[in-house]
PDB file of N, CA and C in Angstrom:
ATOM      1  N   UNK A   1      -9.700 -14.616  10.326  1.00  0.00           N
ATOM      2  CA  UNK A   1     -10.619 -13.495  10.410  1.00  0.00           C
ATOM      3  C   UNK A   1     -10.125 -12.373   9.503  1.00  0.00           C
ATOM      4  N   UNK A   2     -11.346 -12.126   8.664  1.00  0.00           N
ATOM      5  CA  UNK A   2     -10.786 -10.777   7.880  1.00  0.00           C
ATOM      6  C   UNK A   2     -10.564  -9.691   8.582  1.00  0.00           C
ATOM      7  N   UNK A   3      -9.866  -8.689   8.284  1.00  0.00           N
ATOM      8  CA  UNK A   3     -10.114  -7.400   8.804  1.00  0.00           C
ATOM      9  C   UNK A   3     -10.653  -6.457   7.421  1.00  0.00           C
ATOM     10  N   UNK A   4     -11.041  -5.404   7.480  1.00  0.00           N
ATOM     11  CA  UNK A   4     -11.935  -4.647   6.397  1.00  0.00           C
ATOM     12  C   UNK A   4     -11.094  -3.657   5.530  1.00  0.00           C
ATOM     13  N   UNK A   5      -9.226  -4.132   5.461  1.00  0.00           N
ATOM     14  CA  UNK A   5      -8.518  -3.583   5.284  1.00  0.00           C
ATOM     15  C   UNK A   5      -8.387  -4.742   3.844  1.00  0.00           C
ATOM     16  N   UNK A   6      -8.532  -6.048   4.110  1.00  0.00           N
ATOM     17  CA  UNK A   6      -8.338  -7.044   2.921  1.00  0.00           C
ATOM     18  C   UNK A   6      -9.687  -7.436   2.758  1.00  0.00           C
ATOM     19  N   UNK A   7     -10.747  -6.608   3.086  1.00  0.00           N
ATOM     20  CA  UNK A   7     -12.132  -7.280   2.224  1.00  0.00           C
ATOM     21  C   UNK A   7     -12.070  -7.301   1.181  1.00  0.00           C
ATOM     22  N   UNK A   8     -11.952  -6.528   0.383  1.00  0.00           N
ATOM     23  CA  UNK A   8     -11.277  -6.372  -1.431  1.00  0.00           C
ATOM     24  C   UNK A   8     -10.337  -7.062  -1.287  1.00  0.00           C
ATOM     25  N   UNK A   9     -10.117  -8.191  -2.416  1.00  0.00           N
ATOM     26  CA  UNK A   9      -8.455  -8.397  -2.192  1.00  0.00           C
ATOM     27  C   UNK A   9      -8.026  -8.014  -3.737  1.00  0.00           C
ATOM     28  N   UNK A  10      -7.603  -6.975  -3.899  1.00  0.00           N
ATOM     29  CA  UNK A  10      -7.493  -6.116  -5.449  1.00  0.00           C
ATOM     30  C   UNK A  10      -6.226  -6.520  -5.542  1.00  0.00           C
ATOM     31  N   UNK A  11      -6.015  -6.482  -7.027  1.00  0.00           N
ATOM     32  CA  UNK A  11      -4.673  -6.717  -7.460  1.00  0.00           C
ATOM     33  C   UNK A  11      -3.913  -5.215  -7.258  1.00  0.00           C
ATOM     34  N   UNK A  12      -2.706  -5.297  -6.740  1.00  0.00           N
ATOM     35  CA  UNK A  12      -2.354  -3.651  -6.230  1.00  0.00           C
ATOM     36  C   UNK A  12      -0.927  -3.775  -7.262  1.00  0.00           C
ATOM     37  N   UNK A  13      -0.478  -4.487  -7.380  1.00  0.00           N
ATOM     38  CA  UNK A  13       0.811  -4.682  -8.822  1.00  0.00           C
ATOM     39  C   UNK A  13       0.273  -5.071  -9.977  1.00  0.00           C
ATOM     40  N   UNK A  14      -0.042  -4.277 -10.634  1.00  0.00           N
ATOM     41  CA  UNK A  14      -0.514  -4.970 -12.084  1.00  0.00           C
ATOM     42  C   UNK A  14       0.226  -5.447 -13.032  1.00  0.00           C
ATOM     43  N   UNK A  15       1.707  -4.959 -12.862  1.00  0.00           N
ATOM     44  CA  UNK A  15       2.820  -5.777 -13.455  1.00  0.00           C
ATOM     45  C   UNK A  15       3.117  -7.082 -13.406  1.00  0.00           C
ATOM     46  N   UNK A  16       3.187  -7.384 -11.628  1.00  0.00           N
ATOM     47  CA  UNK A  16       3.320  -8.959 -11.737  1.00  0.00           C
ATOM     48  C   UNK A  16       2.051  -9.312 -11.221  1.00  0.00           C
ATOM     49  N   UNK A  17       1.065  -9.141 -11.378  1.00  0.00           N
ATOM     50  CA  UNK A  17      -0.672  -9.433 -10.544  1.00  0.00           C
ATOM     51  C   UNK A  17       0.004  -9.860  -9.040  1.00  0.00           C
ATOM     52  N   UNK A  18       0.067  -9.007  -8.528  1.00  0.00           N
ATOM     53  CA  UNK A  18       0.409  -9.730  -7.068  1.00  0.00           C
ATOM     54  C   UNK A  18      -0.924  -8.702  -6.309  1.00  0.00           C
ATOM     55  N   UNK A  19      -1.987  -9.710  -5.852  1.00  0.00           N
ATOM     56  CA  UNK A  19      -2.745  -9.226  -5.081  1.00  0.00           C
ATOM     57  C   UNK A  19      -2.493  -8.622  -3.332  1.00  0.00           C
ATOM     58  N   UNK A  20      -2.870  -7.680  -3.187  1.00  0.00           N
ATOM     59  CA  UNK A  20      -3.429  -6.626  -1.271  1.00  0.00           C
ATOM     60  C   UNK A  20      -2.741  -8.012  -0.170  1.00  0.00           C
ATOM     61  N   UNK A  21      -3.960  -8.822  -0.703  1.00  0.00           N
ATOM     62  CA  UNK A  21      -3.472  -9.675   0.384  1.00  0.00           C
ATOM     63  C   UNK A  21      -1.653 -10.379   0.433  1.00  0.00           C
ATOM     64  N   UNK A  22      -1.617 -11.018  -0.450  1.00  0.00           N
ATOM     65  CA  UNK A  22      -0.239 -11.071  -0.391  1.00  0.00           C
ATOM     66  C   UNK A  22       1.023 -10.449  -0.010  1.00  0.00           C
ATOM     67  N   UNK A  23       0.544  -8.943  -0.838  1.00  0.00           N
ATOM     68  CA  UNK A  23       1.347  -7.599  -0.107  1.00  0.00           C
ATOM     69  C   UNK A  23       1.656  -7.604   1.691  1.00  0.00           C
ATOM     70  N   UNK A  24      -0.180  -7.481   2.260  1.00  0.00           N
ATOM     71  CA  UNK A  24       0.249  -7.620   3.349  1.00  0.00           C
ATOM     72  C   UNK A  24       0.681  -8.550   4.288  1.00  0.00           C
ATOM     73  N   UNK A  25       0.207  -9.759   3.451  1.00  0.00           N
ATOM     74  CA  UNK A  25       1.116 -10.719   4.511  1.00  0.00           C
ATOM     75  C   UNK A  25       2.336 -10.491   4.510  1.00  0.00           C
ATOM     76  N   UNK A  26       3.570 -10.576   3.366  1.00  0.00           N
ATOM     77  CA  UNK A  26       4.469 -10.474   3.045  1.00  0.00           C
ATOM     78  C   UNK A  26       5.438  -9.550   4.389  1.00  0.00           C
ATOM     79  N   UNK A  27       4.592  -8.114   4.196  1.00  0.00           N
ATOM     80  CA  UNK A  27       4.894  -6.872   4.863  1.00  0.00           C
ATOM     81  C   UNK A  27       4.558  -7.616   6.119  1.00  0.00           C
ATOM     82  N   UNK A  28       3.540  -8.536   6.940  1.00  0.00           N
ATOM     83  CA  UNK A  28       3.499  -8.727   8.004  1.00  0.00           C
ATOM     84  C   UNK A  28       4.615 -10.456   8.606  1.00  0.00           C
ATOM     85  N   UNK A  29       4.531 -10.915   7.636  1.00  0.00           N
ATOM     86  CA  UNK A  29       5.297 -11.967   8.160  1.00  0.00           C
ATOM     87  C   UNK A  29       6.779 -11.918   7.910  1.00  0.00           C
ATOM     88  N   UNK A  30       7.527 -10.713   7.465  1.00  0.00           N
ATOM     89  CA  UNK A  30       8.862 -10.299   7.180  1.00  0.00           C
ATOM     90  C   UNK A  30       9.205  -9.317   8.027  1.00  0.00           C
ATOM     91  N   UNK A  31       8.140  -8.365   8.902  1.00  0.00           N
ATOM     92  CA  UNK A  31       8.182  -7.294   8.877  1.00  0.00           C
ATOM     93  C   UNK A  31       8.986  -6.367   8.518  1.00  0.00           C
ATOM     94  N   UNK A  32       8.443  -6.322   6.977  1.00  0.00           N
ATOM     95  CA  UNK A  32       9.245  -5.589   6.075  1.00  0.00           C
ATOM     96  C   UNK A  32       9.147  -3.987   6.225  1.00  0.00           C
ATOM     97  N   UNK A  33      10.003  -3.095   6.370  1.00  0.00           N
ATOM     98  CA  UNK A  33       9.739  -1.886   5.784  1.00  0.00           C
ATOM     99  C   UNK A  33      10.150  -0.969   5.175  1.00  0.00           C
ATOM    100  N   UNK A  34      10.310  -1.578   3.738  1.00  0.00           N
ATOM    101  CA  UNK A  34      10.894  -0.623   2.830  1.00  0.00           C
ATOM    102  C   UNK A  34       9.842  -1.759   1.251  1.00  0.00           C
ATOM    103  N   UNK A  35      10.037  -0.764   0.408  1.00  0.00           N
ATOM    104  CA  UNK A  35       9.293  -0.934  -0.494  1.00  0.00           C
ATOM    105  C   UNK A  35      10.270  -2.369  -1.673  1.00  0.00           C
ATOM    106  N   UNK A  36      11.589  -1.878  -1.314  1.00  0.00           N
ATOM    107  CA  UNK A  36      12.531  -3.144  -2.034  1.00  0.00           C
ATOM    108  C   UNK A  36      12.513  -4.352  -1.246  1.00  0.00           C
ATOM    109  N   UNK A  37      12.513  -4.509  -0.021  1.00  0.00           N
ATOM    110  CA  UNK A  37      12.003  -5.502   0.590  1.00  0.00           C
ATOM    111  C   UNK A  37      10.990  -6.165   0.463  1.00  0.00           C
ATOM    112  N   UNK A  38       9.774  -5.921   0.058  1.00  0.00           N
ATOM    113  CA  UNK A  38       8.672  -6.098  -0.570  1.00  0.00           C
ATOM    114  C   UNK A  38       8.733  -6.585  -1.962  1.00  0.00           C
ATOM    115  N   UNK A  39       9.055  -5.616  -2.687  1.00  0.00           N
ATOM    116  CA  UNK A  39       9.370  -6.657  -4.091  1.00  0.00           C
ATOM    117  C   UNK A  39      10.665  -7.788  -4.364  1.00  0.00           C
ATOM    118  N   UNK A  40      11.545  -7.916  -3.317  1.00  0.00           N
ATOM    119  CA  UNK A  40      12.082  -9.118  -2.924  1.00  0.00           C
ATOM    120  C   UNK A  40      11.258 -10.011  -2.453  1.00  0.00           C
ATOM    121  N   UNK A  41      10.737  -9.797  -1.969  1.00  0.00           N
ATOM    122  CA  UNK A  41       9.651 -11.049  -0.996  1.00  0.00           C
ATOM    123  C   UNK A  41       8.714 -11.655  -1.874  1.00  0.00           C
ATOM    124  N   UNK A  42       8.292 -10.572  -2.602  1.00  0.00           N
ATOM    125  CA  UNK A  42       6.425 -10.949  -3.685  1.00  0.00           C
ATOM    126  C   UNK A  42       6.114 -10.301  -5.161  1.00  0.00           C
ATOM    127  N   UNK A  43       7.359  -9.706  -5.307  1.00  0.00           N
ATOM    128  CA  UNK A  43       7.855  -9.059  -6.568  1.00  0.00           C
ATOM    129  C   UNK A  43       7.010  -7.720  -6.705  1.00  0.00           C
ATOM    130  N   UNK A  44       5.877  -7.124  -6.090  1.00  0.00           N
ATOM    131  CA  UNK A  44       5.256  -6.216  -6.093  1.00  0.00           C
ATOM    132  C   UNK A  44       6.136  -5.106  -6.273  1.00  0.00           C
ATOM    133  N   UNK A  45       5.503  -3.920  -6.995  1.00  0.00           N
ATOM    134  CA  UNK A  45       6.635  -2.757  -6.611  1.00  0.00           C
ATOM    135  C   UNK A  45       7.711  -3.556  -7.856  1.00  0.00           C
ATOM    136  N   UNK A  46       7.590  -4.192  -8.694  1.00  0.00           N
ATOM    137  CA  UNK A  46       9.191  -4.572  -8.989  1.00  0.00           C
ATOM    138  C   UNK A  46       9.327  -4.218 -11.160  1.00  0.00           C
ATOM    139  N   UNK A  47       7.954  -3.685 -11.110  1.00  0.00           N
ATOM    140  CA  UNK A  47       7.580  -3.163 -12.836  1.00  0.00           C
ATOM    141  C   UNK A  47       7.762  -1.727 -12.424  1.00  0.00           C
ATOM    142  N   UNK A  48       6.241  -1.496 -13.198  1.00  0.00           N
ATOM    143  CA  UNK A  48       6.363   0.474 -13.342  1.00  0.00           C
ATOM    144  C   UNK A  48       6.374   0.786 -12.331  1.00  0.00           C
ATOM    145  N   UNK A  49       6.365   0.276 -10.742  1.00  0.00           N
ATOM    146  CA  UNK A  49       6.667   1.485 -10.078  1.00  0.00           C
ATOM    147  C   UNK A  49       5.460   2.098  -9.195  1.00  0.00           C
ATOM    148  N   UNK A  50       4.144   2.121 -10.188  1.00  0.00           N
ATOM    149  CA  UNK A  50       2.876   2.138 -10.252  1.00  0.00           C
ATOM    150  C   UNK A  50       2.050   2.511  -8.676  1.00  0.00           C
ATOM    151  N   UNK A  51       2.284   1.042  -8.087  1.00  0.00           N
ATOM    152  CA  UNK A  51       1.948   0.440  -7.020  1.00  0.00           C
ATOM    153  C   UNK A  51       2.878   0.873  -5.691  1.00  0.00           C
ATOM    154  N   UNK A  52       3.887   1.701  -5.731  1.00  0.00           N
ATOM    155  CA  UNK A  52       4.729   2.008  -4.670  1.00  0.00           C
ATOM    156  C   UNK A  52       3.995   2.722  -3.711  1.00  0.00           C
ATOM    157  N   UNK A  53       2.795   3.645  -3.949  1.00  0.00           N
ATOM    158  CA  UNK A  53       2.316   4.916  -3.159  1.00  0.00           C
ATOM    159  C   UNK A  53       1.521   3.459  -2.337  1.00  0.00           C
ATOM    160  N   UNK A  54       0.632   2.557  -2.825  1.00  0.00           N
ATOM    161  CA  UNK A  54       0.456   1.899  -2.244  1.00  0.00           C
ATOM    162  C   UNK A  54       0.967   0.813  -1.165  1.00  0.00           C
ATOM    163  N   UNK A  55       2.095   0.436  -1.233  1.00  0.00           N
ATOM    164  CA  UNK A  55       3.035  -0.379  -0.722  1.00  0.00           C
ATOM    165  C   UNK A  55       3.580   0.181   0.764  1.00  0.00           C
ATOM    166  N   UNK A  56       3.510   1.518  -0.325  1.00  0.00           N
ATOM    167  CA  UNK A  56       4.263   2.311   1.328  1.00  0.00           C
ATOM    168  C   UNK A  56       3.206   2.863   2.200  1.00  0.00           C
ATOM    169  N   UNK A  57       1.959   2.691   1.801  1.00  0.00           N
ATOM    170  CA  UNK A  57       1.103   2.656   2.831  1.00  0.00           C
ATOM    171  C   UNK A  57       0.556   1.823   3.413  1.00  0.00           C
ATOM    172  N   UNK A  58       0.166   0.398   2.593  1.00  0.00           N
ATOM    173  CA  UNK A  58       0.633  -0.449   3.822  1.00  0.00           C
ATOM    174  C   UNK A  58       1.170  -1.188   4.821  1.00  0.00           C
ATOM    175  N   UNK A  59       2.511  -0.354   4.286  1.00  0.00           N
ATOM    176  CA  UNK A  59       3.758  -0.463   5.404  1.00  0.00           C
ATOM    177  C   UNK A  59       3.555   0.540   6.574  1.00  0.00           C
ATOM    178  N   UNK A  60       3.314   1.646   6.374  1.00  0.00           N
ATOM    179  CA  UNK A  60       2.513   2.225   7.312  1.00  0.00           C
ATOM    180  C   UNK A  60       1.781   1.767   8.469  1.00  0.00           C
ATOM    181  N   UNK A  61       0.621   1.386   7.548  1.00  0.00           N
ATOM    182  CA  UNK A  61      -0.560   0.587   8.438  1.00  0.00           C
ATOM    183  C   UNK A  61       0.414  -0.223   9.258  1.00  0.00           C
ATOM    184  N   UNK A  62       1.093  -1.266   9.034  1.00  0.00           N
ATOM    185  CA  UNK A  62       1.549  -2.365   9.345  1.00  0.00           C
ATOM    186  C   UNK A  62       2.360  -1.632  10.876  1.00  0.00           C
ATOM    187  N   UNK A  63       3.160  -0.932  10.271  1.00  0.00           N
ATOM    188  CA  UNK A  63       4.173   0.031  11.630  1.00  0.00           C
ATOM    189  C   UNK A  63       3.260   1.052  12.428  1.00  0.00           C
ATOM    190  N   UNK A  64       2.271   1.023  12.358  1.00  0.00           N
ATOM    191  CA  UNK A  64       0.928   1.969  12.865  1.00  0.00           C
ATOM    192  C   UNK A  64       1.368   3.290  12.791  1.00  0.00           C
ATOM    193  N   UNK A  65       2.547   4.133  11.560  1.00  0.00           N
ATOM    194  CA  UNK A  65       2.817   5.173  11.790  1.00  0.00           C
ATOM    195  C   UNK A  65       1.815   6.056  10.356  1.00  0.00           C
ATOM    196  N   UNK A  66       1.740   6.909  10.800  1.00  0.00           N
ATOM    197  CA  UNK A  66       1.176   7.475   9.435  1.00  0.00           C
ATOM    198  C   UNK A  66       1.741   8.799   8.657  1.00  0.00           C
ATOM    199  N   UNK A  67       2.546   7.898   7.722  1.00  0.00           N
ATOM    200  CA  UNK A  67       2.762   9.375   6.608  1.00  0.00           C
ATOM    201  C   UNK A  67       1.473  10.037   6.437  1.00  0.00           C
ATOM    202  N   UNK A  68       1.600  11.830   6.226  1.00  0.00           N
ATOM    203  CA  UNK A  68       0.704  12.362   5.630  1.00  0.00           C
ATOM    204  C   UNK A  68       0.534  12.182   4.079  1.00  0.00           C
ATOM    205  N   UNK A  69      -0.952  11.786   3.526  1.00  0.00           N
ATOM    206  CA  UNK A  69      -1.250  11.776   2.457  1.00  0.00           C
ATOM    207  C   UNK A  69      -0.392  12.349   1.459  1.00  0.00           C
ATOM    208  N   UNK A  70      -0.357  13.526   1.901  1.00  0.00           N
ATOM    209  CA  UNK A  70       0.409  14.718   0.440  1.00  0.00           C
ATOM    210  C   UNK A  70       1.505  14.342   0.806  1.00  0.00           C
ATOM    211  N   UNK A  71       2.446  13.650   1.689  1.00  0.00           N
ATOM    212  CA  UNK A  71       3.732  13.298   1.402  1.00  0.00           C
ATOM    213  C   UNK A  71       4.086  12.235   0.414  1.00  0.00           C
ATOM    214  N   UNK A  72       3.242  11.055   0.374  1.00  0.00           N
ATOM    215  CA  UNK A  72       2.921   9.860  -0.038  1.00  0.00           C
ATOM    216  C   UNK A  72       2.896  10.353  -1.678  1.00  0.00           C
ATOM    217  N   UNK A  73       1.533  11.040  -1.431  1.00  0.00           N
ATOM    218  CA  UNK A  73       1.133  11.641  -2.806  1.00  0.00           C
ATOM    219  C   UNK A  73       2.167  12.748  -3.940  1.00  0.00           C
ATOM    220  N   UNK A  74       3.270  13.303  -3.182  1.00  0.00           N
ATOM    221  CA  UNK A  74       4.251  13.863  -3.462  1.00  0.00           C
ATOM    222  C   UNK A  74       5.174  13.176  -4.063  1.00  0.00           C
ATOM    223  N   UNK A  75       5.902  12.279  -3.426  1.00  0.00           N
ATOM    224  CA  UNK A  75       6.619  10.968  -3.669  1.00  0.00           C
ATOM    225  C   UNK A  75       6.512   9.755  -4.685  1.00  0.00           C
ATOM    226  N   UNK A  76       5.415   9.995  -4.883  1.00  0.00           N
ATOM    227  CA  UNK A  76       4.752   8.370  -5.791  1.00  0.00           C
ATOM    228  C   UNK A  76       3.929   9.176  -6.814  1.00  0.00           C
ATOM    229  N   UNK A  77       3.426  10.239  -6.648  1.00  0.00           N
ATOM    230  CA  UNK A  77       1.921  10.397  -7.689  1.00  0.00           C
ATOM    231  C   UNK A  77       2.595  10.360  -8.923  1.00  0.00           C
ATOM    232  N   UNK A  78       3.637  10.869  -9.378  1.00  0.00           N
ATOM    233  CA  UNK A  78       4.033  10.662 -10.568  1.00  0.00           C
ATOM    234  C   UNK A  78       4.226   9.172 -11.582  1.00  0.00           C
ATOM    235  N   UNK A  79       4.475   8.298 -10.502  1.00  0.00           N
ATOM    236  CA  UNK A  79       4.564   6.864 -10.955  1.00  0.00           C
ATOM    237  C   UNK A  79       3.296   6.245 -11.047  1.00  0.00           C
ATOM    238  N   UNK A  80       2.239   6.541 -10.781  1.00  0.00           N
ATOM    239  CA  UNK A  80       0.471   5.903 -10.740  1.00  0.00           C
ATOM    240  C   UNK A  80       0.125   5.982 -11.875  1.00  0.00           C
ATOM    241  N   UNK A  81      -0.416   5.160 -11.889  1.00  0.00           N
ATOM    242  CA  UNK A  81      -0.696   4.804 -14.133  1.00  0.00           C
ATOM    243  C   UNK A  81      -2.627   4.323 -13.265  1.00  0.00           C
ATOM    244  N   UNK A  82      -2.934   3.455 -12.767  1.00  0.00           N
ATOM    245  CA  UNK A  82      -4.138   3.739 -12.138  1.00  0.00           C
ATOM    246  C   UNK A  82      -4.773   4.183 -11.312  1.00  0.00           C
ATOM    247  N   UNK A  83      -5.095   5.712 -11.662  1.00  0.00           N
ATOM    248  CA  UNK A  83      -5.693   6.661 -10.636  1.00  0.00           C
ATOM    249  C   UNK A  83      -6.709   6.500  -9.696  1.00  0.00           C
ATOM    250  N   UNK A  84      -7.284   5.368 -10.160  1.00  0.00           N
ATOM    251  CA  UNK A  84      -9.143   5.254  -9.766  1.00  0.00           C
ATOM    252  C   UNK A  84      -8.624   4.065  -8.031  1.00  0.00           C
ATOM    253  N   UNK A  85      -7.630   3.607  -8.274  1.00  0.00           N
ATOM    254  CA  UNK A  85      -7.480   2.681  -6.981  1.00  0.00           C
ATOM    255  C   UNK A  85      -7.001   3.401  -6.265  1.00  0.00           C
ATOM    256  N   UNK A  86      -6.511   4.121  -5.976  1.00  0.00           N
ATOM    257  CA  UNK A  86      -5.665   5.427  -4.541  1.00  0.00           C
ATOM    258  C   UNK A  86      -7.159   5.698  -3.617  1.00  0.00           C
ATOM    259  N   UNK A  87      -8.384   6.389  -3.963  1.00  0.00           N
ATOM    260  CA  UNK A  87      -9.407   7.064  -3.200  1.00  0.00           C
ATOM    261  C   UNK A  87     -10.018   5.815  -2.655  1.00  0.00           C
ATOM    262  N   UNK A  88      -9.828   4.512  -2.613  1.00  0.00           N
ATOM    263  CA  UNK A  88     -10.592   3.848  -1.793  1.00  0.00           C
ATOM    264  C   UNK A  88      -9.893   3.673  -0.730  1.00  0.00           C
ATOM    265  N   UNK A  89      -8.168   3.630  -0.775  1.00  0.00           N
ATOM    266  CA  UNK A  89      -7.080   3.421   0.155  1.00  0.00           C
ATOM    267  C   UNK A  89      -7.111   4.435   1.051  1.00  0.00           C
ATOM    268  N   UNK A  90      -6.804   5.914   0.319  1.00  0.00           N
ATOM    269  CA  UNK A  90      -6.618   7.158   0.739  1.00  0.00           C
ATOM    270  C   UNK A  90      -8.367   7.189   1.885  1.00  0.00           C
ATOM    271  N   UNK A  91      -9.045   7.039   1.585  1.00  0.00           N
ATOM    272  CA  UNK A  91     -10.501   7.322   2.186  1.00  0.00           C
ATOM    273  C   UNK A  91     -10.386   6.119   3.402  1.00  0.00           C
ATOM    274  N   UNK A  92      -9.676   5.125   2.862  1.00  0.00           N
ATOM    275  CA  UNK A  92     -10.005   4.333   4.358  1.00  0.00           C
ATOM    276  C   UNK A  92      -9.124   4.558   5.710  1.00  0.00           C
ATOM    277  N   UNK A  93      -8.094   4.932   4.730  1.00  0.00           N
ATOM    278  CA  UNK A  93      -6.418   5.349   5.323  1.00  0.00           C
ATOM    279  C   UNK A  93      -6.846   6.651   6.572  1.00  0.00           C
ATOM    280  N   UNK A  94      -7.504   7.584   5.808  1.00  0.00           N
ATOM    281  CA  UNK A  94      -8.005   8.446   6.336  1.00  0.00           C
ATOM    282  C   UNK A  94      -8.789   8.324   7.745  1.00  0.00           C
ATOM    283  N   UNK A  95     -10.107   7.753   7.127  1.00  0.00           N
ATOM    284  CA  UNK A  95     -10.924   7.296   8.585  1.00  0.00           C
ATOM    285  C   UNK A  95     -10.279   6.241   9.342  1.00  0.00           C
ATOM    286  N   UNK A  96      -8.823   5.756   8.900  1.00  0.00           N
ATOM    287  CA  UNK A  96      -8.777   5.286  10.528  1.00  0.00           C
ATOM    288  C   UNK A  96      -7.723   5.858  11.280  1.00  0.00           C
ATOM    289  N   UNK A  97      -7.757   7.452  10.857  1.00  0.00           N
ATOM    290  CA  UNK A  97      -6.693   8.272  11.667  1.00  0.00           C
ATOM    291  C   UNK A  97      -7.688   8.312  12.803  1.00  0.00           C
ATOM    292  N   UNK A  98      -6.924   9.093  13.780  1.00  0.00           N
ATOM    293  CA  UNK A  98      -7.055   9.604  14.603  1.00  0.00           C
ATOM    294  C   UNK A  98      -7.538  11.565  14.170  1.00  0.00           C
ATOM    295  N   UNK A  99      -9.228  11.123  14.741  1.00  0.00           N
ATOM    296  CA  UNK A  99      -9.857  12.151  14.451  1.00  0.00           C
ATOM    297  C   UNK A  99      -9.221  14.566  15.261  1.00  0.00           C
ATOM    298  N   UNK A 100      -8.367  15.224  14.284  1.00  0.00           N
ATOM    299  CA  UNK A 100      -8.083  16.148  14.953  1.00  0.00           C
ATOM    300  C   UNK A 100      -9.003  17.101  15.550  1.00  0.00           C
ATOM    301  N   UNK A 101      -8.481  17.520  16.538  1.00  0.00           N
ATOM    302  CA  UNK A 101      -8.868  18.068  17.412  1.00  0.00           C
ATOM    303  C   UNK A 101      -8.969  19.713  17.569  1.00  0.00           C
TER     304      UNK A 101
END
């Protein structure tokens, strides 16, 4: 069963094409959580770097904890070479917080 987290299955390392899905299995059947653990496992994360803001969010997801965006975005934005893939993550990432109050 899909969940609507891997309906896209986008390539999220464009260095070594390692596609979402892979990522998260990886992150779920290791339960990995660190971003070098990950590119040990599936090599993601293991070129430019690029793909880390991503990685570490769905390590997140995976640990159900949630960094804030602008921390993420603090940390990584400098290494993102493709800007246009973050706002579909960031937007979904978003709606499945927990709505404040």
């Amino acid at each position: 069963m899909k969940d609507s987290a891997t309906e896209i299955d986008e390539t999220i390392c464009q260095c070594y094409q390692v596609k979402e899905s892979t990522i998260r299995s990886c992150i779920e059947s290791g339960n990995l959580t660190t971003i070098e653990e990950v590119t040990e496992a599936c090599e993601a994360g293991g070129g430019c770097h690029s793909c880390h803001i991503l990685i570490d969010l769905f390590i997140d997801e995976h640990q159900k904890k949630s960094t804030p965006m602008e921390t993420l975005v603090r940390e990584h934005a400098g290494k993102v070479k493709k800007k246009g893939i973050l706002g579909r993550f960031f937007k979904k990432f978003k709606s499945d917080a927990p709505a404040a109050k």
